[in-house]
Protein backbone atom coordinates (compact mmCIF):
# COMPACT_ATOMS: atom_id res chain seq x y z
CA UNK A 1 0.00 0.00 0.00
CA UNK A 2 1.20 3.13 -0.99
CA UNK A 3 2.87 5.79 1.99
CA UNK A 4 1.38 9.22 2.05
CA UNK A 5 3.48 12.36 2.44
CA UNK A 6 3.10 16.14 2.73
CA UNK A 7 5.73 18.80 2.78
CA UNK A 8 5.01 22.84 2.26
CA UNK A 9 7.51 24.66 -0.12
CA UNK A 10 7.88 27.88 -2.13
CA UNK A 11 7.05 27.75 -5.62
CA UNK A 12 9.68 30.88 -7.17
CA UNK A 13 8.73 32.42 -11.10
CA UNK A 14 10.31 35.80 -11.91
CA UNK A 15 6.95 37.51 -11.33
CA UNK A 16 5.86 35.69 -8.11
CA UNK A 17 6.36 33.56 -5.19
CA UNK A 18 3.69 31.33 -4.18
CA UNK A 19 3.27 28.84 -1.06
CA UNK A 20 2.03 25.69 -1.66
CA UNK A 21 1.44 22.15 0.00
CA UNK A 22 2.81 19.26 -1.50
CA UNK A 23 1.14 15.68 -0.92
CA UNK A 24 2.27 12.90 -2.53
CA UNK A 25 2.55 8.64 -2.48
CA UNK A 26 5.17 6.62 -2.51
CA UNK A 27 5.24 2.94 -3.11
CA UNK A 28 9.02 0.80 -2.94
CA UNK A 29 9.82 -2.54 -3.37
CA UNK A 30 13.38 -4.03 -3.16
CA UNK A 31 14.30 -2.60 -5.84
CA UNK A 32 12.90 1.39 -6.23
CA UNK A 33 10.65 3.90 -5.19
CA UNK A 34 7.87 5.46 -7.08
CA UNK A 35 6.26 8.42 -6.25
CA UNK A 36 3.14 10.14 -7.69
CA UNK A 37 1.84 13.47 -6.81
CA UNK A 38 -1.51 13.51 -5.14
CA UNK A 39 -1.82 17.53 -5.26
CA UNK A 40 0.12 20.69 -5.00
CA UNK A 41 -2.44 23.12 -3.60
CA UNK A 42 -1.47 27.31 -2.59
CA UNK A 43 -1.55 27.66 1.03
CA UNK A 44 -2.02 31.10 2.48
CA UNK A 45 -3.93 34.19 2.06
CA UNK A 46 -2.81 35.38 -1.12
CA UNK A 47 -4.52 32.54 -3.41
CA UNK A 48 -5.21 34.72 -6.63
CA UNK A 49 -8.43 32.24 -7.04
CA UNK A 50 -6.38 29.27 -7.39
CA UNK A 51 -6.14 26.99 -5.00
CA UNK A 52 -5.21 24.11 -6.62
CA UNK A 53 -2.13 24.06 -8.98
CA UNK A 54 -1.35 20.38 -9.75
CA UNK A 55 -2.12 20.44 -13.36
CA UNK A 56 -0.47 23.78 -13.68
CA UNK A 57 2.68 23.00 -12.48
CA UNK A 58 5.87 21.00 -14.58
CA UNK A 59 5.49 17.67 -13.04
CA UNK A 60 9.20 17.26 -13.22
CA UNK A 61 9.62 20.64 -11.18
CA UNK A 62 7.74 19.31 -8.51
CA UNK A 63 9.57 15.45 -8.35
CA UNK A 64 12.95 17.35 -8.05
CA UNK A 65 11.14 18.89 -5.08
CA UNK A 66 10.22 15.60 -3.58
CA UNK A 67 12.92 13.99 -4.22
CA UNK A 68 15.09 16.87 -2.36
CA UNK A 69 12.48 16.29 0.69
CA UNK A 70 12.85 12.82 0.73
CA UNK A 71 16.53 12.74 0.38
CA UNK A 72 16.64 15.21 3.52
CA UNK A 73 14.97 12.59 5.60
CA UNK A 74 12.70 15.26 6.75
CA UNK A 75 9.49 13.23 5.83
CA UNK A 76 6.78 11.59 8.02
CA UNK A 77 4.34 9.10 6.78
CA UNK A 78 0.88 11.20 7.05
CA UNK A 79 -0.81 8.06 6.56
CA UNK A 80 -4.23 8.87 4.36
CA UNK A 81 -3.53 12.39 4.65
C-alpha cells in the first residue's frame, strides 16, 4: 500500500512567489521507489483564485522537489492524509 506524504515549499517564477502544499505517495519494493503526486495546492492568504495548482505545475519541477524532501529525511508518513 502506498505511503502518504506532505511537505510545504515555495514555488519561485520571476513575477511571483507562491506557497504551496505538496502531498504525494510513494510505493518501494526491493528494488525502487515510485512516487506520484496527489496535489500541490497554494496555502495562504494570497490565493489569486487558485487553490489548486497540480495540473499547472511542470510535473518534473515538482519530483525534483520531492525527491530533495525525501533525500533530507525530513518526511513523516501522514498516513491517508
Amino acid at each position: 500500500m502506498p505511503e502518504s506524504y506532505y511537505f510545504e515549499s515555495e514555488l519561485d517564477c520571476p513575477w511571483m512567489t507562491v506557497d504551496v502544499g505538496i502531498r504525494y505517495t510513494r510505493e518501494s519494493n526491493d528494488v525502487q521507489s515510485l512516487f506520484e503526486i496527489q496535489s500541490v495546492r497554494v496555502i495562504g492568504p494570497h490565493q489569486c483564485g487558485l487553490s489548486d495548482l497540480t495540473h499547472l505545475i511542470n510535473d518534473d519541477y515538482i519530483f525534483d522537489l520531492i525527491d530533495e524532501h525525501w533525500s533530507s529525511g525530513d518526511h513523516k508518513d501522514y498516513g491517508d492524509g
